[in-house]
PDB file of N, CA and C in Angstrom:
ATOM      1  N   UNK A   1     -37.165  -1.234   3.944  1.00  0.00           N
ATOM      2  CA  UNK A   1     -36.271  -1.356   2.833  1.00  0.00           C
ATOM      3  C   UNK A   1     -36.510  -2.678   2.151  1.00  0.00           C
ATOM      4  N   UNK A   2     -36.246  -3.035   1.069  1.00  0.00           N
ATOM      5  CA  UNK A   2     -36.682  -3.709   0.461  1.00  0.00           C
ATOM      6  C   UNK A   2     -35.988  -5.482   0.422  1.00  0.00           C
ATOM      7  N   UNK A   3     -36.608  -6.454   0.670  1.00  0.00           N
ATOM      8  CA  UNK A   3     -36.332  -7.360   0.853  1.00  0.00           C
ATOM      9  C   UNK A   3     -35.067  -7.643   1.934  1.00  0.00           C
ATOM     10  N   UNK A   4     -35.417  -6.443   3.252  1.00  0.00           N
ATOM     11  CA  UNK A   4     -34.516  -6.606   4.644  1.00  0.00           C
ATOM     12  C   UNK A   4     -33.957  -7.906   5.291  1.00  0.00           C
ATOM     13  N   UNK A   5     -35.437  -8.659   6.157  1.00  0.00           N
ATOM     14  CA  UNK A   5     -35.024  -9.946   6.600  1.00  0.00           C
ATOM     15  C   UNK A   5     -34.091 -11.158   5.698  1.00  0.00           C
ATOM     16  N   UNK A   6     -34.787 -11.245   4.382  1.00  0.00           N
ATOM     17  CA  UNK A   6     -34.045 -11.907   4.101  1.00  0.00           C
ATOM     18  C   UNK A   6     -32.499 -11.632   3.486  1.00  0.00           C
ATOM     19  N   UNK A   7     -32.377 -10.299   3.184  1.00  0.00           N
ATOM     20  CA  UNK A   7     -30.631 -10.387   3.051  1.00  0.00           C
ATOM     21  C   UNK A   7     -29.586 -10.302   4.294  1.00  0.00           C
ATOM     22  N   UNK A   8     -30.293  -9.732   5.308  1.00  0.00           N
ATOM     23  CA  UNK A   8     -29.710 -10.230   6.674  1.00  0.00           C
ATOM     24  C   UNK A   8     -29.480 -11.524   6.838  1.00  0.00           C
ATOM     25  N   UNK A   9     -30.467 -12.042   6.153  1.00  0.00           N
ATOM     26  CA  UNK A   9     -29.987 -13.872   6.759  1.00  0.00           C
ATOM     27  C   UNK A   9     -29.257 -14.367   5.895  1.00  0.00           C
ATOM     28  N   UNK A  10     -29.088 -13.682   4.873  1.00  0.00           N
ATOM     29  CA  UNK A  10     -28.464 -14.500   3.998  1.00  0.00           C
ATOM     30  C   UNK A  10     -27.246 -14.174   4.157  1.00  0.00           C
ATOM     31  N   UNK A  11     -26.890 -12.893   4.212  1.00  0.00           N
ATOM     32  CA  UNK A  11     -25.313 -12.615   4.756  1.00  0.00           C
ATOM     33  C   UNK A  11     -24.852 -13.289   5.941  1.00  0.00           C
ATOM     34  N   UNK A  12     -25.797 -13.690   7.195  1.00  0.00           N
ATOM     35  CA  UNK A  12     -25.623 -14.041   8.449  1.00  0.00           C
ATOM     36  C   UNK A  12     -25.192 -15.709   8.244  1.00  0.00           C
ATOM     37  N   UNK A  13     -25.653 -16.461   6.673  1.00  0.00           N
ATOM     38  CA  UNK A  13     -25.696 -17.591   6.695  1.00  0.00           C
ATOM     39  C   UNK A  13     -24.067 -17.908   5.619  1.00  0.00           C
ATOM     40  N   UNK A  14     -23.979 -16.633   5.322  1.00  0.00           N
ATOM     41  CA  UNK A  14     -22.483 -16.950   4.457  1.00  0.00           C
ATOM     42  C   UNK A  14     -21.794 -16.601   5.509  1.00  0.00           C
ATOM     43  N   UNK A  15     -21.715 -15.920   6.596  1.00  0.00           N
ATOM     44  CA  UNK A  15     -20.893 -15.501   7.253  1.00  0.00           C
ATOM     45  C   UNK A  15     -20.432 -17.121   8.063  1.00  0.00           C
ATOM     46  N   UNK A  16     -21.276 -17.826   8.679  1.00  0.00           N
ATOM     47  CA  UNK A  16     -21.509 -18.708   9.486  1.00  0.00           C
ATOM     48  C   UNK A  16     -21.347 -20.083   8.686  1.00  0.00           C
ATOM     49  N   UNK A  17     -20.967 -19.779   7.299  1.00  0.00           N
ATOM     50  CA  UNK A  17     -20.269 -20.825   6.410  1.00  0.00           C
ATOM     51  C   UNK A  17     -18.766 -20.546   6.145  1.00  0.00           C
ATOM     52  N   UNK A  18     -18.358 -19.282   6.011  1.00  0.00           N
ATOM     53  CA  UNK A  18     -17.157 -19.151   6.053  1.00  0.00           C
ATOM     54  C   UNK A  18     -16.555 -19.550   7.503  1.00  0.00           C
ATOM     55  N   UNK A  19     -16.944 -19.002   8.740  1.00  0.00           N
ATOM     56  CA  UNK A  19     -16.673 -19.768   9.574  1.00  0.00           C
ATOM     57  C   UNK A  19     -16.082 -21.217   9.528  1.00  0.00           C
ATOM     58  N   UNK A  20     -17.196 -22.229   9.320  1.00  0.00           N
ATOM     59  CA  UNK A  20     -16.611 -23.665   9.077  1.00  0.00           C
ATOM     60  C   UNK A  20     -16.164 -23.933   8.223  1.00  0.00           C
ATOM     61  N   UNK A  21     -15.900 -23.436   7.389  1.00  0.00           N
ATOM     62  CA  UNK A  21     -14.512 -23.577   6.340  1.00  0.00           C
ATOM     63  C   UNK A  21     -13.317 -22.962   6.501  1.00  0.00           C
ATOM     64  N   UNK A  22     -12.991 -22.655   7.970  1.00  0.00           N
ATOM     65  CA  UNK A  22     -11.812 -21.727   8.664  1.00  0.00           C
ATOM     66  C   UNK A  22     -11.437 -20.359   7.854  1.00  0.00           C
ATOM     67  N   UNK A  23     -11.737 -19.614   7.089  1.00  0.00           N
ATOM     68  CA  UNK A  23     -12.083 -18.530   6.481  1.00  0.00           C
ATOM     69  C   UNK A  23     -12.235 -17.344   7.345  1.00  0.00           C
ATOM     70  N   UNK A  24     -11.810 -17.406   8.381  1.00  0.00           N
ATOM     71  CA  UNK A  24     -12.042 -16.199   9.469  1.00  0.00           C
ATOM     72  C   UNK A  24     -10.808 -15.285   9.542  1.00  0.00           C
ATOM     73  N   UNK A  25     -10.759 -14.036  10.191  1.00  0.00           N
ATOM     74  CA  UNK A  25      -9.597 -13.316  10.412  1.00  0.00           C
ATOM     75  C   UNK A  25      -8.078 -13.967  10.856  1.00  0.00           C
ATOM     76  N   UNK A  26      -8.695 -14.404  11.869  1.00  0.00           N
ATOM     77  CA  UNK A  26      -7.981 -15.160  12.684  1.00  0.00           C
ATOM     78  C   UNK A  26      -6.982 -16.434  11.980  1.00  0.00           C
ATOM     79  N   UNK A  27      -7.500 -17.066  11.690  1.00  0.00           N
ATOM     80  CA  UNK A  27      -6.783 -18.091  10.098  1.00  0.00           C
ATOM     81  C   UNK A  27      -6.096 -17.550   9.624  1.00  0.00           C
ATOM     82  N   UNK A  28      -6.425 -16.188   8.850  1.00  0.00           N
ATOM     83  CA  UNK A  28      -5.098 -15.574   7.959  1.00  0.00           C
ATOM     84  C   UNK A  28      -3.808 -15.198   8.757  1.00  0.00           C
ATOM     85  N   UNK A  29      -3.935 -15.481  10.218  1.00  0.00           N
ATOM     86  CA  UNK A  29      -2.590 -14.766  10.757  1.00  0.00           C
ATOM     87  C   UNK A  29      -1.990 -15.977  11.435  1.00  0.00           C
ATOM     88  N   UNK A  30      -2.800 -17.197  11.210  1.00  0.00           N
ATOM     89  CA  UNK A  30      -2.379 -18.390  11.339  1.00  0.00           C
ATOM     90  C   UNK A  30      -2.009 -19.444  10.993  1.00  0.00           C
ATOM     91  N   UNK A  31      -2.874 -19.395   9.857  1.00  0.00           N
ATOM     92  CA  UNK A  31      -3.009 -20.777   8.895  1.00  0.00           C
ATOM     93  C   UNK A  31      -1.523 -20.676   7.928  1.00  0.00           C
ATOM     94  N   UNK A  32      -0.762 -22.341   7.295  1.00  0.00           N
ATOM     95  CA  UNK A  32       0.850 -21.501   7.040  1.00  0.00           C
ATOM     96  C   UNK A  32       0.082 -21.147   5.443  1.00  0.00           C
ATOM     97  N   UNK A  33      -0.807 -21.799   4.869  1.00  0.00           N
ATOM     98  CA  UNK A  33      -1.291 -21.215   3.332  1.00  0.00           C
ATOM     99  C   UNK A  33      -0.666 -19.531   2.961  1.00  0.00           C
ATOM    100  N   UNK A  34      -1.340 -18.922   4.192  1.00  0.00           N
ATOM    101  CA  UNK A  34      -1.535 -17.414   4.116  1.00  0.00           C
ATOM    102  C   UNK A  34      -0.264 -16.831   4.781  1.00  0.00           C
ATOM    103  N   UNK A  35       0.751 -17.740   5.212  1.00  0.00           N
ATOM    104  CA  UNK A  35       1.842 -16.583   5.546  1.00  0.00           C
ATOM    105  C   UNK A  35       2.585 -16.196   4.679  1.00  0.00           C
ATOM    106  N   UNK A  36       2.679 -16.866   3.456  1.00  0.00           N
ATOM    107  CA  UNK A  36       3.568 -15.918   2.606  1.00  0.00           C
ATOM    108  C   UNK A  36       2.911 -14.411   2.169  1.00  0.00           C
ATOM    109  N   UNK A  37       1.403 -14.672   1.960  1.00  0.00           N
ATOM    110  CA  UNK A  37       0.770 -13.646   1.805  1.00  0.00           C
ATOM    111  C   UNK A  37       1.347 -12.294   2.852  1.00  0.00           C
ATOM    112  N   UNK A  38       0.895 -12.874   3.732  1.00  0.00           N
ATOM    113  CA  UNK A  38       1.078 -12.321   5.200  1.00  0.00           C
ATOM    114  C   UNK A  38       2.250 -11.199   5.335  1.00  0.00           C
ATOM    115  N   UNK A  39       3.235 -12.252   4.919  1.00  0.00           N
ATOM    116  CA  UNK A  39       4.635 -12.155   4.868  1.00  0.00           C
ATOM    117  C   UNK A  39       4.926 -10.741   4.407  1.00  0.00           C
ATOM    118  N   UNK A  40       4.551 -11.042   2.656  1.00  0.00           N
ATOM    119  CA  UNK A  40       4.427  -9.924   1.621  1.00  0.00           C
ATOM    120  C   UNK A  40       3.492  -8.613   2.317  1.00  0.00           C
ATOM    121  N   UNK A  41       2.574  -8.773   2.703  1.00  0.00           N
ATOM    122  CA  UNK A  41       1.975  -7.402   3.444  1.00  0.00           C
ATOM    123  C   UNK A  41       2.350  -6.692   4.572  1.00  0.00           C
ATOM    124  N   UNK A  42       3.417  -7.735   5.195  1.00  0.00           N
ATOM    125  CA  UNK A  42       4.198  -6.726   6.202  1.00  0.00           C
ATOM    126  C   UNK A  42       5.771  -6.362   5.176  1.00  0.00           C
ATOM    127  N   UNK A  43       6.228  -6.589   4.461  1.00  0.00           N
ATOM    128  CA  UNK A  43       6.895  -6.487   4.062  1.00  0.00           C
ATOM    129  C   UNK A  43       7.146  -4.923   2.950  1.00  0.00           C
ATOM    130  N   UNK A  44       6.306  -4.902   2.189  1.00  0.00           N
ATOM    131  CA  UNK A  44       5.553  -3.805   1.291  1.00  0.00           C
ATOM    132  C   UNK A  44       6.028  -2.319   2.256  1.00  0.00           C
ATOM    133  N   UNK A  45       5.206  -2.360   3.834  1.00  0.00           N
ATOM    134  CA  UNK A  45       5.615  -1.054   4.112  1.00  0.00           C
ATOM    135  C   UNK A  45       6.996  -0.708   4.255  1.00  0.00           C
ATOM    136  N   UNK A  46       7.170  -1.719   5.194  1.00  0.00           N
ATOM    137  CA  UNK A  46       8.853  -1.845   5.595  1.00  0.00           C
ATOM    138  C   UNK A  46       9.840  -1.510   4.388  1.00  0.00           C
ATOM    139  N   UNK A  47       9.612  -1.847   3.608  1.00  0.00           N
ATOM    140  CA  UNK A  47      10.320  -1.657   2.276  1.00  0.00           C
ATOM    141  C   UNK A  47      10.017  -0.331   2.011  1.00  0.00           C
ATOM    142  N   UNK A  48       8.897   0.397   1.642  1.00  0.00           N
ATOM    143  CA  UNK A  48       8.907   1.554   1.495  1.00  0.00           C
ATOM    144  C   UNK A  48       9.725   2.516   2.419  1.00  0.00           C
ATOM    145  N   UNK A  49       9.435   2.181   4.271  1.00  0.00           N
ATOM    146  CA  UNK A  49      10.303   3.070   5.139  1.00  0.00           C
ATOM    147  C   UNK A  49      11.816   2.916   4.816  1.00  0.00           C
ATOM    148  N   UNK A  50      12.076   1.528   4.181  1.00  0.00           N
ATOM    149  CA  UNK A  50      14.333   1.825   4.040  1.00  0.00           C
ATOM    150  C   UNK A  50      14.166   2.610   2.950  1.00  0.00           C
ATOM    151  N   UNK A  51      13.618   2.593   1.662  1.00  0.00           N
ATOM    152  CA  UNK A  51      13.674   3.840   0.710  1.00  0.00           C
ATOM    153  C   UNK A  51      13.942   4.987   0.950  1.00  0.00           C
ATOM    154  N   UNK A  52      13.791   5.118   1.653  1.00  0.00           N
ATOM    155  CA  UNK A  52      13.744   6.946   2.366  1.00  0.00           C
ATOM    156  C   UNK A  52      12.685   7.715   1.615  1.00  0.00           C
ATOM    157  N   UNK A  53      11.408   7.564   1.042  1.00  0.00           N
ATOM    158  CA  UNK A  53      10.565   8.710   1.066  1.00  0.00           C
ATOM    159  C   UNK A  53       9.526   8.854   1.808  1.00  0.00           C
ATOM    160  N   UNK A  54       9.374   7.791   3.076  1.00  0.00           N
ATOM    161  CA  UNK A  54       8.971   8.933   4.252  1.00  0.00           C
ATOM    162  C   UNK A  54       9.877   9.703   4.821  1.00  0.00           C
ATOM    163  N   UNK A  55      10.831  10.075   5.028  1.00  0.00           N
ATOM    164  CA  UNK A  55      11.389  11.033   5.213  1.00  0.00           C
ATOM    165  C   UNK A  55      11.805  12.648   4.296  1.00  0.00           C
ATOM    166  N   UNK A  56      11.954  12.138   3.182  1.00  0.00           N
ATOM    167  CA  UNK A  56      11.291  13.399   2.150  1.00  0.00           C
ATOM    168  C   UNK A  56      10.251  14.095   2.434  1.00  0.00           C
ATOM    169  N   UNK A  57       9.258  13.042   2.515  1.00  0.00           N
ATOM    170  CA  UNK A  57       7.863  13.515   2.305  1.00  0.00           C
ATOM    171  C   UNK A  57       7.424  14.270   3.548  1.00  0.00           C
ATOM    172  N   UNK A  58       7.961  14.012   4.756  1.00  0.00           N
ATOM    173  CA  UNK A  58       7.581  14.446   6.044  1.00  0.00           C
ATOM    174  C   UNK A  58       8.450  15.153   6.573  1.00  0.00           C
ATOM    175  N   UNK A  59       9.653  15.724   6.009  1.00  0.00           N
ATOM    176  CA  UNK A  59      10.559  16.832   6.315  1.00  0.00           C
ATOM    177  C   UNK A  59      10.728  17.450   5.268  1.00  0.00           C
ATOM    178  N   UNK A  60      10.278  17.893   4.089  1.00  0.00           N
ATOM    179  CA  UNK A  60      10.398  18.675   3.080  1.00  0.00           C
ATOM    180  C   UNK A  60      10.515  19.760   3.081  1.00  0.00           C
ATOM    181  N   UNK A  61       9.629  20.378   4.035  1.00  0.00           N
ATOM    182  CA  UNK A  61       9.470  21.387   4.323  1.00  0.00           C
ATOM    183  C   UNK A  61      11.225  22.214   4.909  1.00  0.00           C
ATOM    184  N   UNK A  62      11.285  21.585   6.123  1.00  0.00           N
ATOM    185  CA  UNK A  62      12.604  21.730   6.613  1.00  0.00           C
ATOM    186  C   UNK A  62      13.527  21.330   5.715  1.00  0.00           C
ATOM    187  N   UNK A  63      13.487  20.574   4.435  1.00  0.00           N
ATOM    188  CA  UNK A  63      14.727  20.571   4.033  1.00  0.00           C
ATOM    189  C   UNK A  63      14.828  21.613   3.044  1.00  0.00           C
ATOM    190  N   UNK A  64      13.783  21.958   2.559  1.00  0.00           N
ATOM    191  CA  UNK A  64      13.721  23.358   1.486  1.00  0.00           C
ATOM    192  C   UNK A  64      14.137  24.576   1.865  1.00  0.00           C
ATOM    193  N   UNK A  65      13.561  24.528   3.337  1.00  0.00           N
ATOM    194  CA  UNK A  65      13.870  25.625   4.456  1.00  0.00           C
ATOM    195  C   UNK A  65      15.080  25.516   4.354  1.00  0.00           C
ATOM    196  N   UNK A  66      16.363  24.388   5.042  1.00  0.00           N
ATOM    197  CA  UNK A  66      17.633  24.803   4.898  1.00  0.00           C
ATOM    198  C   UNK A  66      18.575  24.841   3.223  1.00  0.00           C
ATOM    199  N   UNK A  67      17.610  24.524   2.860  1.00  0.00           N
ATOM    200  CA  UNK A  67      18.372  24.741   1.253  1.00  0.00           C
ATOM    201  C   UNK A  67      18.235  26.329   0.800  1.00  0.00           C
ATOM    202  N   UNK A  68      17.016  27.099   1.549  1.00  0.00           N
ATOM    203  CA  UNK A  68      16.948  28.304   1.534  1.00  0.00           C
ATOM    204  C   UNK A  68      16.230  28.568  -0.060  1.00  0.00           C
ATOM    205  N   UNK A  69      15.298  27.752   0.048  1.00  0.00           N
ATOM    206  CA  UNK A  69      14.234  27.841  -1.306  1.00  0.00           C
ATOM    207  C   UNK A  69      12.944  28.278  -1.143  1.00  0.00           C
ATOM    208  N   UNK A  70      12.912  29.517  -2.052  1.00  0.00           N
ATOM    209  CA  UNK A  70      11.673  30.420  -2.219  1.00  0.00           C
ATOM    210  C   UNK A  70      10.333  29.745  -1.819  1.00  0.00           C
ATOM    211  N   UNK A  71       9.398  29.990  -1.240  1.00  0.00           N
ATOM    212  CA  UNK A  71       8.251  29.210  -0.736  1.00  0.00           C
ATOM    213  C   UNK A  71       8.431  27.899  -0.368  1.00  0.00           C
ATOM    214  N   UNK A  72       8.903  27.479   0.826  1.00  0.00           N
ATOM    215  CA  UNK A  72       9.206  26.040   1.049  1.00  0.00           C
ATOM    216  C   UNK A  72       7.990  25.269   1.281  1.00  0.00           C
ATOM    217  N   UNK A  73       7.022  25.843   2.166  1.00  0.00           N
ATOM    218  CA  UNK A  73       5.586  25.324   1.602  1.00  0.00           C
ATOM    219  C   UNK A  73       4.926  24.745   0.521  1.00  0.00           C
ATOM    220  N   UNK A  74       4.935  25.725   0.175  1.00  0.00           N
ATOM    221  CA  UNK A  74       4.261  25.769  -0.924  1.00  0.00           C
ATOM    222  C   UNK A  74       5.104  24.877  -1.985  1.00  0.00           C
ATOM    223  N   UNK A  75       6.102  24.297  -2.309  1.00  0.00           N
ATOM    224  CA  UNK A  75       7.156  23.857  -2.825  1.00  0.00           C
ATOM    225  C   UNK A  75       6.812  22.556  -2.447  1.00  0.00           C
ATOM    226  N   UNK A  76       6.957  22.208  -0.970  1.00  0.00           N
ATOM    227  CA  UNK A  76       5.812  20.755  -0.373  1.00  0.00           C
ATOM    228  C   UNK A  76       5.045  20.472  -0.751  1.00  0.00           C
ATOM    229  N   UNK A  77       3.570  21.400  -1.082  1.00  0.00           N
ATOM    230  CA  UNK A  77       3.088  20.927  -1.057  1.00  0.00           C
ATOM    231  C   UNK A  77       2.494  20.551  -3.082  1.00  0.00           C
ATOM    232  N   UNK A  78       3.370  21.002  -3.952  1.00  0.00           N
ATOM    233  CA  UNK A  78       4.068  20.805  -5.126  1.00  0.00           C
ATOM    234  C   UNK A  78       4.564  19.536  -5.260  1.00  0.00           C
ATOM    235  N   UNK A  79       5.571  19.068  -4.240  1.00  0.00           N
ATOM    236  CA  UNK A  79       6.256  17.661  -4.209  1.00  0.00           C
ATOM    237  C   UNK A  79       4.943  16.770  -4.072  1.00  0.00           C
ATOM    238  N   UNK A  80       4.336  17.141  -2.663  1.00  0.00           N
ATOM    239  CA  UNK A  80       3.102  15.812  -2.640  1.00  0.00           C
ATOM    240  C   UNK A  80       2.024  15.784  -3.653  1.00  0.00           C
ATOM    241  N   UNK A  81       1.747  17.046  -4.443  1.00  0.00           N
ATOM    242  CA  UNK A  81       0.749  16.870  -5.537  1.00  0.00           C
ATOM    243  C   UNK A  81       1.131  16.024  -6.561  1.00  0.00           C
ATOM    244  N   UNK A  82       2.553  16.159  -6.747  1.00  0.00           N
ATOM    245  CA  UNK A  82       3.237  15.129  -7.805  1.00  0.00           C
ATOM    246  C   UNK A  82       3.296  13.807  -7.312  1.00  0.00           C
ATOM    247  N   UNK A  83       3.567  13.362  -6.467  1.00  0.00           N
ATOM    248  CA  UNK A  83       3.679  12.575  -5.927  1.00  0.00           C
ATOM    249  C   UNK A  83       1.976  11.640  -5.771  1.00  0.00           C
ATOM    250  N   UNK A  84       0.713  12.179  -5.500  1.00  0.00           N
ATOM    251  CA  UNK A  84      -0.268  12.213  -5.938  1.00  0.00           C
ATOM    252  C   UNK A  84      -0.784  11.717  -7.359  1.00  0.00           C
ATOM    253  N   UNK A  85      -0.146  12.912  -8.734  1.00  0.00           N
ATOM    254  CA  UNK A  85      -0.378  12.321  -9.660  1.00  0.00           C
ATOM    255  C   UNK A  85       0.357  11.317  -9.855  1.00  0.00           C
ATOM    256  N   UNK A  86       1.508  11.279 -10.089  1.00  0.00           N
ATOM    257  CA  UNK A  86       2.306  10.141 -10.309  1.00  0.00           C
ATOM    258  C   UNK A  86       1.745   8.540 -10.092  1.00  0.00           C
ATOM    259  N   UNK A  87       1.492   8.838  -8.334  1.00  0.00           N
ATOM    260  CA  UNK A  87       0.918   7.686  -7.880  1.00  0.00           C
ATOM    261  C   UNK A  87      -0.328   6.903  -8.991  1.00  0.00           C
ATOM    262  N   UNK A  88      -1.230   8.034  -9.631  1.00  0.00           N
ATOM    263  CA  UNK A  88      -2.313   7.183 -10.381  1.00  0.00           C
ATOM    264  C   UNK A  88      -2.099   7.173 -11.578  1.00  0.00           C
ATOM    265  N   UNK A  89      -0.760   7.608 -12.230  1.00  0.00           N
ATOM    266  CA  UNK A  89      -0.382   6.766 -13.213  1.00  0.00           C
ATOM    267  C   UNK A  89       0.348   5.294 -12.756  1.00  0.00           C
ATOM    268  N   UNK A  90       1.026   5.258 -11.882  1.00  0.00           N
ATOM    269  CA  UNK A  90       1.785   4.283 -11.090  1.00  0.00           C
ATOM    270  C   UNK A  90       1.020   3.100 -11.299  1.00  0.00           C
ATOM    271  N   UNK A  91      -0.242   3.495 -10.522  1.00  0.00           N
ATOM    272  CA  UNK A  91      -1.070   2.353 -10.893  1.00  0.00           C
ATOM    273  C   UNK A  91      -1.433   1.574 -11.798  1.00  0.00           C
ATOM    274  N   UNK A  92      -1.459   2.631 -12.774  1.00  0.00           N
ATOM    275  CA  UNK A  92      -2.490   1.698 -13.572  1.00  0.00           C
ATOM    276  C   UNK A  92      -1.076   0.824 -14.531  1.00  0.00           C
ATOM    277  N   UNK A  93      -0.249   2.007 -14.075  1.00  0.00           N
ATOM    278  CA  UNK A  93       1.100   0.871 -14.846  1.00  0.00           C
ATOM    279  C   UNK A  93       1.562  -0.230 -14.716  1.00  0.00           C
ATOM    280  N   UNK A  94       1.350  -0.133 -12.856  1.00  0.00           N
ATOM    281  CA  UNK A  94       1.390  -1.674 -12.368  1.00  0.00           C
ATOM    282  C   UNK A  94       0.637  -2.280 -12.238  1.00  0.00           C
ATOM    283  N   UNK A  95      -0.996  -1.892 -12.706  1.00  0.00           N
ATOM    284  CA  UNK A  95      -1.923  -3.275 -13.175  1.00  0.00           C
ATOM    285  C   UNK A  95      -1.884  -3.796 -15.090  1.00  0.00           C
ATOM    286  N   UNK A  96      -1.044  -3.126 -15.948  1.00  0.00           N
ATOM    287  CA  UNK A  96      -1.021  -3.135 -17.092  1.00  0.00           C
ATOM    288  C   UNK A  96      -0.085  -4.228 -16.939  1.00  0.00           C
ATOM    289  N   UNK A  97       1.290  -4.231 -16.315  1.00  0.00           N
ATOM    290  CA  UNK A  97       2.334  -4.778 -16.766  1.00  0.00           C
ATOM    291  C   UNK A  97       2.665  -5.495 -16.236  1.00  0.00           C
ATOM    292  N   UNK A  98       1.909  -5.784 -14.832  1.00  0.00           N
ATOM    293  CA  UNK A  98       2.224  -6.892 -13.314  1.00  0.00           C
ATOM    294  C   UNK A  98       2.832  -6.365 -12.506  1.00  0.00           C
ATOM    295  N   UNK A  99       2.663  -6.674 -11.362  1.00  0.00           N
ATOM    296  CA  UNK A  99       3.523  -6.527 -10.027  1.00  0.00           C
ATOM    297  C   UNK A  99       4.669  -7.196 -10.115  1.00  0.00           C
ATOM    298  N   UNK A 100       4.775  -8.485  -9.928  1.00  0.00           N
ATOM    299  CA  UNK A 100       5.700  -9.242 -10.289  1.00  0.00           C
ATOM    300  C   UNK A 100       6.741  -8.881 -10.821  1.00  0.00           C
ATOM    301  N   UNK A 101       6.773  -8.511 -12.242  1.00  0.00           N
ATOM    302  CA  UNK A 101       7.712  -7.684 -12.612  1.00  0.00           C
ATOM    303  C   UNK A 101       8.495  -6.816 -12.413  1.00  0.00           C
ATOM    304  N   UNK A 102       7.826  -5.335 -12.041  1.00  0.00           N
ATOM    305  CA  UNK A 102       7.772  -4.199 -11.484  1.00  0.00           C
ATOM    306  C   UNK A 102       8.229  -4.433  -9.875  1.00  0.00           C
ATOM    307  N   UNK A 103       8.170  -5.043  -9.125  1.00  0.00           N
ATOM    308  CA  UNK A 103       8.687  -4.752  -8.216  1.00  0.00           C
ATOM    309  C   UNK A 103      10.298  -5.553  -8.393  1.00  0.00           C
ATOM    310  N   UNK A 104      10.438  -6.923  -8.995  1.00  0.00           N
ATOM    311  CA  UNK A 104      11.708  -7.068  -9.637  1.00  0.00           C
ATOM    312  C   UNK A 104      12.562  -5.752  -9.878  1.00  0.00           C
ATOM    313  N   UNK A 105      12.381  -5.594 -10.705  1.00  0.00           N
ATOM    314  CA  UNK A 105      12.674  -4.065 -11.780  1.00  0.00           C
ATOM    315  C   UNK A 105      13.074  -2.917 -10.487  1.00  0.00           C
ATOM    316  N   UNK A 106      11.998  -3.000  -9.318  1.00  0.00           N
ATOM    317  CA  UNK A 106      12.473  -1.407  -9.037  1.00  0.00           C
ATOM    318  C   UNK A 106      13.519  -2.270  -7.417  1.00  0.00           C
ATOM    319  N   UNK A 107      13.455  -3.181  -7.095  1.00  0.00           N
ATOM    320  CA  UNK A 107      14.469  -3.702  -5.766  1.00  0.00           C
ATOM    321  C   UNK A 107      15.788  -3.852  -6.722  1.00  0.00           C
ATOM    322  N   UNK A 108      16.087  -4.389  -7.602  1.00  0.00           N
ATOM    323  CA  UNK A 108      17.310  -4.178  -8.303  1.00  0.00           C
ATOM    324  C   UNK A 108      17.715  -3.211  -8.777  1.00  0.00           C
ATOM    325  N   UNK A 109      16.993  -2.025  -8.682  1.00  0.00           N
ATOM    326  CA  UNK A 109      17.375  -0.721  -9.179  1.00  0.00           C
ATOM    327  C   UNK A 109      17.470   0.035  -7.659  1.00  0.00           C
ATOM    328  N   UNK A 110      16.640  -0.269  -6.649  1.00  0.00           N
ATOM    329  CA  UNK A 110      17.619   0.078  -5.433  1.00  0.00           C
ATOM    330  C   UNK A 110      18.634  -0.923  -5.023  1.00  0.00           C
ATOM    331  N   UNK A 111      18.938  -2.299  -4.864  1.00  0.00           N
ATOM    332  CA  UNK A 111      19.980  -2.790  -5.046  1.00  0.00           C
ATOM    333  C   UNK A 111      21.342  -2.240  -5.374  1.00  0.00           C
ATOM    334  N   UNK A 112      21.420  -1.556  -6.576  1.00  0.00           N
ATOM    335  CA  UNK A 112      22.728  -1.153  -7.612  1.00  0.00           C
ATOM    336  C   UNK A 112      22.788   0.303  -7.163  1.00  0.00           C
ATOM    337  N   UNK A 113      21.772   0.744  -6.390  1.00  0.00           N
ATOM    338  CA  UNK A 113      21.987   2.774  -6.065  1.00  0.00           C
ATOM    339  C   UNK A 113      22.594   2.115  -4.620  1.00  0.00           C
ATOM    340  N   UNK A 114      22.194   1.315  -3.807  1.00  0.00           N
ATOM    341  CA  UNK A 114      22.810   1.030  -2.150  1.00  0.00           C
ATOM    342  C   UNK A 114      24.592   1.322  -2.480  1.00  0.00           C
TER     343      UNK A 114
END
């Protein structure tokens, strides 16, 4: 393959520079720079599980079932396709307009429904 040895070394030699510039895995779950980061990425899921739509999403079925609605399946699997598209408009909405914002916007709007 074409010019092998040397991009091995060259990755092997950034790797072994990030090293001594503490840049390793290990740093990010240590160093205090990166715990707010940190912070925020354990935080994100957790926040999603008090929302309650893993529980929608993973009992739907059964709840359509006791609502006694025509194809409850199939009705699921309707919810997660939307849920699907939605999601990639979602996105690009929250790279248009900021995160920052947007997550403001939607914790004060569960805030005022609690």
């Amino acid at each position: 393959f074409i010019g092998g040895s040397s991009h091995v070394s060259r990755i092997e030699e950034a790797l072994l520079a990030e090293e001594h510039r503490g840049q390793d895995l290990w740093s990010f779950f240590t160093r205090a720079e990166y715990r707010r980061m940190m912070l925020l990425t354990l935080y994100m899921p957790v926040n999603t599980m008090w929302c309650g739509i893993n529980s929608l999403t993973f009992y739907s079925t059964a709840f359509l079932e006791t609502l006694k609605a025509p194809l409850p399946i199939s009705s699921s699997a309707g919810i997660l396709s939307f849920q699907i598209v939605s999601m990639i408009f979602a996105s690009r909405l929250i790279d248009r307009s900021g995160r920052k914002i947007l997550m403001v916007i939607s914790h004060a709007g569960m805030g005022l429904n609690l």
